[in-house]
PDB file of N, CA and C in Angstrom:
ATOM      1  N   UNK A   1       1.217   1.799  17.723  1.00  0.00           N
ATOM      2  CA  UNK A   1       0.165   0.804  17.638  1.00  0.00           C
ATOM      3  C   UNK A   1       0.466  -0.302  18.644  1.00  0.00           C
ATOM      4  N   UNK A   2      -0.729  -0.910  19.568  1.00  0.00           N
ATOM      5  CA  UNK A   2      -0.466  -1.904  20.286  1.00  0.00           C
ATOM      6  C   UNK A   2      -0.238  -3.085  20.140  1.00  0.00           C
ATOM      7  N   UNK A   3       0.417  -4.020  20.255  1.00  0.00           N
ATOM      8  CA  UNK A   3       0.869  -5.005  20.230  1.00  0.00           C
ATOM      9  C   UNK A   3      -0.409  -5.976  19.543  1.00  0.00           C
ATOM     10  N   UNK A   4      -1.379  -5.833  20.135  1.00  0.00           N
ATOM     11  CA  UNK A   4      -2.743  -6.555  20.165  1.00  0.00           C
ATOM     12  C   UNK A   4      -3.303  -6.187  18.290  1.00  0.00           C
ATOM     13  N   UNK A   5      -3.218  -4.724  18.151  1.00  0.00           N
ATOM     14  CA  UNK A   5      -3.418  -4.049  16.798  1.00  0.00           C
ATOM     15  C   UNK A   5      -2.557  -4.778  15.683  1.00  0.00           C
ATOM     16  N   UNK A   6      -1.330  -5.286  16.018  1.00  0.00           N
ATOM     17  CA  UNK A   6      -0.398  -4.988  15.193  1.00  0.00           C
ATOM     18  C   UNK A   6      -0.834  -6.888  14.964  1.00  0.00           C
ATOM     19  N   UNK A   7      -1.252  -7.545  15.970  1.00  0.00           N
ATOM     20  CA  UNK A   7      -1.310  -8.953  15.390  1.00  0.00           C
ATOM     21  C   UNK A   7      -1.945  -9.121  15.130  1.00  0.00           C
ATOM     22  N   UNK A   8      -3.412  -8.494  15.382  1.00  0.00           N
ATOM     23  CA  UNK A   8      -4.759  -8.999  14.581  1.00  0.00           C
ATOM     24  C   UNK A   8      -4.555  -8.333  13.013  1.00  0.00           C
ATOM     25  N   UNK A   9      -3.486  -7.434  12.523  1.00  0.00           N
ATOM     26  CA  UNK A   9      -3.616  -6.950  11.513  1.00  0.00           C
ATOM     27  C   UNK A   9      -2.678  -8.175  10.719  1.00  0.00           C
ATOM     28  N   UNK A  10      -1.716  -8.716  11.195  1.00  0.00           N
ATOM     29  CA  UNK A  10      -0.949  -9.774  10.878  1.00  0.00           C
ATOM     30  C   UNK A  10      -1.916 -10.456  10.187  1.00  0.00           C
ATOM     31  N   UNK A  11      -2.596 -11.441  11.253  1.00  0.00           N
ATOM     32  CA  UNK A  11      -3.568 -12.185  11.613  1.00  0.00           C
ATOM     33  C   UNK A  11      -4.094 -12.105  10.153  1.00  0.00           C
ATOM     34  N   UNK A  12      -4.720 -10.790   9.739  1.00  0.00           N
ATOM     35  CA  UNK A  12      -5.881 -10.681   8.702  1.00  0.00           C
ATOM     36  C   UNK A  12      -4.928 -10.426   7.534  1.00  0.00           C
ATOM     37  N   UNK A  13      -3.835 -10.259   7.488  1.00  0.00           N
ATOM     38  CA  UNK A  13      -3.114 -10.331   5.981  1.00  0.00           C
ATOM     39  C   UNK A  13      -2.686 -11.357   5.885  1.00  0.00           C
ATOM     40  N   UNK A  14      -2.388 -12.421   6.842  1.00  0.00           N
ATOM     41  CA  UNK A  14      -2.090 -13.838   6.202  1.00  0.00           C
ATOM     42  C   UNK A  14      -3.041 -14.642   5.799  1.00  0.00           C
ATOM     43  N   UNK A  15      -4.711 -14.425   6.656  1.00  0.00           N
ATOM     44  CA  UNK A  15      -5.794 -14.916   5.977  1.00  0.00           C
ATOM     45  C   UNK A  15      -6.182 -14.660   4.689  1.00  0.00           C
ATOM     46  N   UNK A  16      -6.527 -13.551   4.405  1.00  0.00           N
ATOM     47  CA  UNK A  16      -6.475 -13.172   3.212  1.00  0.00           C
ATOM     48  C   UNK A  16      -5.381 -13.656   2.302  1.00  0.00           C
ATOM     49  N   UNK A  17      -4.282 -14.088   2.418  1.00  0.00           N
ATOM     50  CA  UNK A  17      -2.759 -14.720   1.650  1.00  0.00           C
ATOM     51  C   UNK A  17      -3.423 -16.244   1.237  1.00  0.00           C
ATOM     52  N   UNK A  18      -3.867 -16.649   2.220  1.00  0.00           N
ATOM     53  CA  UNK A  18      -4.316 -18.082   2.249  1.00  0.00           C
ATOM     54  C   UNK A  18      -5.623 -18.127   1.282  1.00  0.00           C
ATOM     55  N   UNK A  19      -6.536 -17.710   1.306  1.00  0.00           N
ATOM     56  CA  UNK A  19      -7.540 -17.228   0.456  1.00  0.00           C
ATOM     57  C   UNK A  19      -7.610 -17.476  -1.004  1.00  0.00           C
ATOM     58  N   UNK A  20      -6.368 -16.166  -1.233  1.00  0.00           N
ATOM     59  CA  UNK A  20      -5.760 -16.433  -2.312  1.00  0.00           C
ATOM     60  C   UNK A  20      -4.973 -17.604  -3.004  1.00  0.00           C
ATOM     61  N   UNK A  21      -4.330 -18.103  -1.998  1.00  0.00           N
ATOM     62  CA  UNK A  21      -3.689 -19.527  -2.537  1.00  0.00           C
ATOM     63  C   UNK A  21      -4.983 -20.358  -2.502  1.00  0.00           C
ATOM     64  N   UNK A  22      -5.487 -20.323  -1.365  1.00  0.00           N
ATOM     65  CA  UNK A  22      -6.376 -21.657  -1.863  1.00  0.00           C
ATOM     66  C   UNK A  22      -7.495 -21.374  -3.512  1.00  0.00           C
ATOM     67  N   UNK A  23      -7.910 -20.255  -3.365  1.00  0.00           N
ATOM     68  CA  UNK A  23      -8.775 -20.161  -4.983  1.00  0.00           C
ATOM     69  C   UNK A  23      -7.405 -20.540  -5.947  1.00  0.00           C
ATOM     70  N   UNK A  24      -6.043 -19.872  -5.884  1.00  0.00           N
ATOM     71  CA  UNK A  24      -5.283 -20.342  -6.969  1.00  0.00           C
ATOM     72  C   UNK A  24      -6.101 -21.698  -7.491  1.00  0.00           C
ATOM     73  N   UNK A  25      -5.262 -22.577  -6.330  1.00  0.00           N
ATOM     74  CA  UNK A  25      -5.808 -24.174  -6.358  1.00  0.00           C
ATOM     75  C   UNK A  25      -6.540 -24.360  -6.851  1.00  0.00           C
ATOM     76  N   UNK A  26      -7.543 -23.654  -7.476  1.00  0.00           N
ATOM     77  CA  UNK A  26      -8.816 -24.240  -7.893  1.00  0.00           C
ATOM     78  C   UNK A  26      -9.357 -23.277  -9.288  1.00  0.00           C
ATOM     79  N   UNK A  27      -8.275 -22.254  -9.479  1.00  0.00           N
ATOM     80  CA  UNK A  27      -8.203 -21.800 -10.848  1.00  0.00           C
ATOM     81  C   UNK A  27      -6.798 -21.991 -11.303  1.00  0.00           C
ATOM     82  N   UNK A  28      -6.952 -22.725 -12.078  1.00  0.00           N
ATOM     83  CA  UNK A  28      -5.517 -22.697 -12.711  1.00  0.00           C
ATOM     84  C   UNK A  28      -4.999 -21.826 -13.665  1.00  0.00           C
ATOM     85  N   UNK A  29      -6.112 -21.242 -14.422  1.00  0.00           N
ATOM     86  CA  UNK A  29      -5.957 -19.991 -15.302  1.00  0.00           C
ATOM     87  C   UNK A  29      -5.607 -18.789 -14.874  1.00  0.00           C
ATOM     88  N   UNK A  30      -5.517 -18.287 -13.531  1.00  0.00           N
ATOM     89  CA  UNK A  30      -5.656 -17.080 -12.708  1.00  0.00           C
ATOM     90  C   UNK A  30      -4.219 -17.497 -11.533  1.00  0.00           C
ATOM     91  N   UNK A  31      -3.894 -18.617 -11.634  1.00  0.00           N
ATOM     92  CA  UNK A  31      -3.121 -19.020 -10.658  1.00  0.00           C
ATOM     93  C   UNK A  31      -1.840 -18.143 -10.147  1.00  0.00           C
ATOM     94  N   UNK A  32      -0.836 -18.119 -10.842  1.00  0.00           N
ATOM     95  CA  UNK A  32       0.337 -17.546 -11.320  1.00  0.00           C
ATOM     96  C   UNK A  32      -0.510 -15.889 -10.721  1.00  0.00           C
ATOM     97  N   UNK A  33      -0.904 -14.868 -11.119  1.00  0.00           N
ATOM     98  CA  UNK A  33      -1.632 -13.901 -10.756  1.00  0.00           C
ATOM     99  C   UNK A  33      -2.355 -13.860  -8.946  1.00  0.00           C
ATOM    100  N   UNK A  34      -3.208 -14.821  -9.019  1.00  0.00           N
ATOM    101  CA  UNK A  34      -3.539 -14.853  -7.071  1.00  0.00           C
ATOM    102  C   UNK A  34      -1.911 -15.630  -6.264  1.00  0.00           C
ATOM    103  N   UNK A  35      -1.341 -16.267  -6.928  1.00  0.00           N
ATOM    104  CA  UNK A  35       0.147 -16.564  -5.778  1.00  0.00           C
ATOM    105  C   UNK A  35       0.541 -15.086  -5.882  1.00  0.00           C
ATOM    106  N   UNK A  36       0.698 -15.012  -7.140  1.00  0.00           N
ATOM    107  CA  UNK A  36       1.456 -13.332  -6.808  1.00  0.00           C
ATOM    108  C   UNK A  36       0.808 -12.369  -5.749  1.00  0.00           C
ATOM    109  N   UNK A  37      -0.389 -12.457  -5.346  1.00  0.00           N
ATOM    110  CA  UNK A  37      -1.444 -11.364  -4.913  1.00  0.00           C
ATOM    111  C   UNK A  37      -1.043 -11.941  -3.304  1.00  0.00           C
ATOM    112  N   UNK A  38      -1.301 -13.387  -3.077  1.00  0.00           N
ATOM    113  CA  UNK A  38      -0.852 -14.195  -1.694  1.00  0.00           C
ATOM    114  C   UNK A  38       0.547 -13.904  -1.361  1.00  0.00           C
ATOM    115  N   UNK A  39       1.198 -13.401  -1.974  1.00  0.00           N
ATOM    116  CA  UNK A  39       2.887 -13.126  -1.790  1.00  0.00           C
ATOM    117  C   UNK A  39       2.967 -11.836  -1.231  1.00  0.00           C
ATOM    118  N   UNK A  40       2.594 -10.677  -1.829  1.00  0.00           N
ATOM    119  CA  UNK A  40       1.915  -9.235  -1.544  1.00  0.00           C
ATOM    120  C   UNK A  40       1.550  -9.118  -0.142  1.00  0.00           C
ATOM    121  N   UNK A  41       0.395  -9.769  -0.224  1.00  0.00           N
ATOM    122  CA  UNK A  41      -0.405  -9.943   1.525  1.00  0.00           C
ATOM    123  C   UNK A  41       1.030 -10.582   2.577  1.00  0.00           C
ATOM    124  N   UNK A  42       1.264 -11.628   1.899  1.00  0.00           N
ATOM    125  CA  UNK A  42       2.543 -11.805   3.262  1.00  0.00           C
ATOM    126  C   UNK A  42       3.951 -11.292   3.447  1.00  0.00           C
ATOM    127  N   UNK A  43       4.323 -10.640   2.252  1.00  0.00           N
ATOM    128  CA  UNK A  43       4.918  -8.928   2.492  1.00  0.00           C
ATOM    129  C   UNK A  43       4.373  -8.172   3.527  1.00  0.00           C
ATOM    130  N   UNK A  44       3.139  -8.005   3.226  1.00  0.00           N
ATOM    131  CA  UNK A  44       2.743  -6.732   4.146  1.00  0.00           C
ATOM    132  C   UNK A  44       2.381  -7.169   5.512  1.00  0.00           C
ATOM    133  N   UNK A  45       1.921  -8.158   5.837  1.00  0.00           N
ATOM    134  CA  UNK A  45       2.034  -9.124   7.411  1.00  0.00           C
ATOM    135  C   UNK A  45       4.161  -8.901   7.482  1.00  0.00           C
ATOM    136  N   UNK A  46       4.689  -9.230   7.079  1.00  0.00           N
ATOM    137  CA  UNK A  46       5.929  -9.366   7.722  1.00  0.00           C
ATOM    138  C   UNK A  46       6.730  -7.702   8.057  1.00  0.00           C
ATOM    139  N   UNK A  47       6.677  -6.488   6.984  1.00  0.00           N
ATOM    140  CA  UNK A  47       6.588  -5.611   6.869  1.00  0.00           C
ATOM    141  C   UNK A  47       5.383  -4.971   8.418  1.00  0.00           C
ATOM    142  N   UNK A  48       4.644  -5.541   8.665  1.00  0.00           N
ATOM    143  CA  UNK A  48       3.838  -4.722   9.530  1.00  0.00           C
ATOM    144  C   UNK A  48       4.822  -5.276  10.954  1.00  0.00           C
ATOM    145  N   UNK A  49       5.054  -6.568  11.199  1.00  0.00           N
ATOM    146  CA  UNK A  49       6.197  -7.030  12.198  1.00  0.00           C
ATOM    147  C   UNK A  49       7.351  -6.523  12.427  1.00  0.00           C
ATOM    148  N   UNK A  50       7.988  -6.431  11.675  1.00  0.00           N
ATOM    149  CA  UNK A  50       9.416  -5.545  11.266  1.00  0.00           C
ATOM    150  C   UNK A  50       9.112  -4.059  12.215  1.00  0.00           C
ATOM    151  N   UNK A  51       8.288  -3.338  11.234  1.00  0.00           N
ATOM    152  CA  UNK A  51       7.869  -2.229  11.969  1.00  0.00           C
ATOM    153  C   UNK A  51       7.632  -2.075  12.956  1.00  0.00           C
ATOM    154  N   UNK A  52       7.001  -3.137  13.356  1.00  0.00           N
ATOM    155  CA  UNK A  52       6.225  -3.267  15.298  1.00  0.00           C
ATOM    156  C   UNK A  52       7.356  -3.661  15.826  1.00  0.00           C
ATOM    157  N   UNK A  53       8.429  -4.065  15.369  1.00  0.00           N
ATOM    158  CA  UNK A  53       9.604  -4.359  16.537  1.00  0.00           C
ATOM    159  C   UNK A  53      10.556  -3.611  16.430  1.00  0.00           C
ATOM    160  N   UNK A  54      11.039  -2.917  14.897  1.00  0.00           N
ATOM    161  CA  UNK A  54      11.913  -2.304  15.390  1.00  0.00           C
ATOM    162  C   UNK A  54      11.418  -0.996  16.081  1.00  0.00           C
ATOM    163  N   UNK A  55      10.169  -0.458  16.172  1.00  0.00           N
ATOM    164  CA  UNK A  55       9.655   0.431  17.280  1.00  0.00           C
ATOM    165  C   UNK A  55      10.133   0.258  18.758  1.00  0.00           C
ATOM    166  N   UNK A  56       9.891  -1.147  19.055  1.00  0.00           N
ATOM    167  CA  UNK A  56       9.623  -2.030  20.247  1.00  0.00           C
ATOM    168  C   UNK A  56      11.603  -1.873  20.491  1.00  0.00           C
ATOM    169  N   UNK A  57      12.342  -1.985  19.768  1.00  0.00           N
ATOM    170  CA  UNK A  57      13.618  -2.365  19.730  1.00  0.00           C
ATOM    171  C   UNK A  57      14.155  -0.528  20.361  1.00  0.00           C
ATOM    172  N   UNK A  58      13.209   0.194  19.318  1.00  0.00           N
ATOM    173  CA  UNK A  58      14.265   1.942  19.937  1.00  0.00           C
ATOM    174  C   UNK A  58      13.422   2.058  21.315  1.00  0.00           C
ATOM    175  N   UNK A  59      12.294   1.800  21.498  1.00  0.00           N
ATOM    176  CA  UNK A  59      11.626   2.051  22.805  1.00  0.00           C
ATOM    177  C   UNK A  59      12.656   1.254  23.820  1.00  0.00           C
ATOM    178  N   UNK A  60      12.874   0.189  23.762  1.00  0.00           N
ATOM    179  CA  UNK A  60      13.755  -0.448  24.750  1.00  0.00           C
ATOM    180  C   UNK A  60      15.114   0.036  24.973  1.00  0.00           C
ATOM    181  N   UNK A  61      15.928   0.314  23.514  1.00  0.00           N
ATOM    182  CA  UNK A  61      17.324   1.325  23.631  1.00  0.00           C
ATOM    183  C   UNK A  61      17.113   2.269  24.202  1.00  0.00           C
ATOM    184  N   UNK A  62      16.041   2.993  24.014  1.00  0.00           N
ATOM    185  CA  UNK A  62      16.089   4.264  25.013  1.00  0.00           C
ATOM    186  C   UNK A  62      15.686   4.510  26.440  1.00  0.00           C
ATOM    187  N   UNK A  63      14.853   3.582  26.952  1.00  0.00           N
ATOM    188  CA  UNK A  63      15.018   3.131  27.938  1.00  0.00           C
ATOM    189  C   UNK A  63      16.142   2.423  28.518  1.00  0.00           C
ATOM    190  N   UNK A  64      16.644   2.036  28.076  1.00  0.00           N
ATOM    191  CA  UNK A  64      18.532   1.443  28.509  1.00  0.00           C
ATOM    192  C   UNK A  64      19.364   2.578  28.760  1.00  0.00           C
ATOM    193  N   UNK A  65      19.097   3.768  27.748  1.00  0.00           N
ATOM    194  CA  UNK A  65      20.283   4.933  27.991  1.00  0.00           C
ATOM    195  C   UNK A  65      19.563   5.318  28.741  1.00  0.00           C
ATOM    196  N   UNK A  66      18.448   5.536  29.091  1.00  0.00           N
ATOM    197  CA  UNK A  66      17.587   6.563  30.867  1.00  0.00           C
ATOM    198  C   UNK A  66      18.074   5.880  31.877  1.00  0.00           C
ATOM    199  N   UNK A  67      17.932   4.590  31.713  1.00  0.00           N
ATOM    200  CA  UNK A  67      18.130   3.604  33.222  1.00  0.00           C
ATOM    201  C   UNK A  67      19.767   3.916  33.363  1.00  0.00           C
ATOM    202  N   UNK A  68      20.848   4.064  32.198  1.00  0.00           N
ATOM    203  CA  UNK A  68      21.991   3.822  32.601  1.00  0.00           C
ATOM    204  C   UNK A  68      22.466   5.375  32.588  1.00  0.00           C
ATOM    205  N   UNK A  69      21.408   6.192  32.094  1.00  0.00           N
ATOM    206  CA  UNK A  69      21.570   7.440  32.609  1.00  0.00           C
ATOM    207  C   UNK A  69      21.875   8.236  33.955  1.00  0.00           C
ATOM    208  N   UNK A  70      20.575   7.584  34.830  1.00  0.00           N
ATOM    209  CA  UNK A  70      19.873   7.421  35.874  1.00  0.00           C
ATOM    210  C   UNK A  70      20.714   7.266  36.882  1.00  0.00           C
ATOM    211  N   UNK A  71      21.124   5.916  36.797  1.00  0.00           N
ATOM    212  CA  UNK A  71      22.091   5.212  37.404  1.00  0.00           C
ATOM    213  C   UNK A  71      23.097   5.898  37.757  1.00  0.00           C
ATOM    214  N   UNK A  72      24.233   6.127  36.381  1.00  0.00           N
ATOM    215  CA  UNK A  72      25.306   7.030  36.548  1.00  0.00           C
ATOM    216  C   UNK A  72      25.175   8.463  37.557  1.00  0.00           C
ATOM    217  N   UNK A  73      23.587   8.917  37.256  1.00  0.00           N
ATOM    218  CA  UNK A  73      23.633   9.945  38.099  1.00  0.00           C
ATOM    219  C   UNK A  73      23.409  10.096  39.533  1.00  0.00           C
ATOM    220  N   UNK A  74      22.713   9.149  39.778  1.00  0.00           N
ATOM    221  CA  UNK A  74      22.772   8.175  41.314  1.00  0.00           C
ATOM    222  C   UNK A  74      24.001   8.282  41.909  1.00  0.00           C
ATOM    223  N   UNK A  75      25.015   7.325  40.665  1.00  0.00           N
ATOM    224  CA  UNK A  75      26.154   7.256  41.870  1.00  0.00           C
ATOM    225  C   UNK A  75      27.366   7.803  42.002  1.00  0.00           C
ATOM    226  N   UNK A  76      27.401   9.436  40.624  1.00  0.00           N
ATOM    227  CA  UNK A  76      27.834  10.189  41.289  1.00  0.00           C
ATOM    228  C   UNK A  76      27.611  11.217  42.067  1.00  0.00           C
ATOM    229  N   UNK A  77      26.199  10.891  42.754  1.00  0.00           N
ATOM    230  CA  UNK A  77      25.665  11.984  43.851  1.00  0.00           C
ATOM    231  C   UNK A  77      26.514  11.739  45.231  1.00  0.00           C
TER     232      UNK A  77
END
């Protein structure tokens, strides 16, 4: 997923988080229940980050062992 995908999806699970807190605010009977629901949503925004980098993190390691692959084989030609 592209970079662009992965933040507008951010983007829309922390709105939705906020949502929820703000109606808390304004039900107090339901409160305790929508924080819990706003907590959930910003699990899954941080959980979707995590994922998008440590992708981003093996894509770059493995590009490090090609380049220093590469290299090595360069200069024992």
């Amino acid at each position: 997923m592209s970079a662009k995908a992965v933040m507008e999806n951010v983007r829309r699970y922390r709105a939705i988080a906020s949502l929820y807190r703000q109606t808390a605010s304004f039900r107090p009977v339901q409160k305790w229940s929508l924080l819990d629901q706003a907590e959930e949503w910003e699990r899954l925004a941080v959980s979707e980050l995590e994922a998008y980098f440590k992708t981003c993190d093996i894509a770059t390691a493995r590009a490090a062992v090609h380049a220093e692959t590469s290299w090595e084989m360069l200069a024992a030609a």
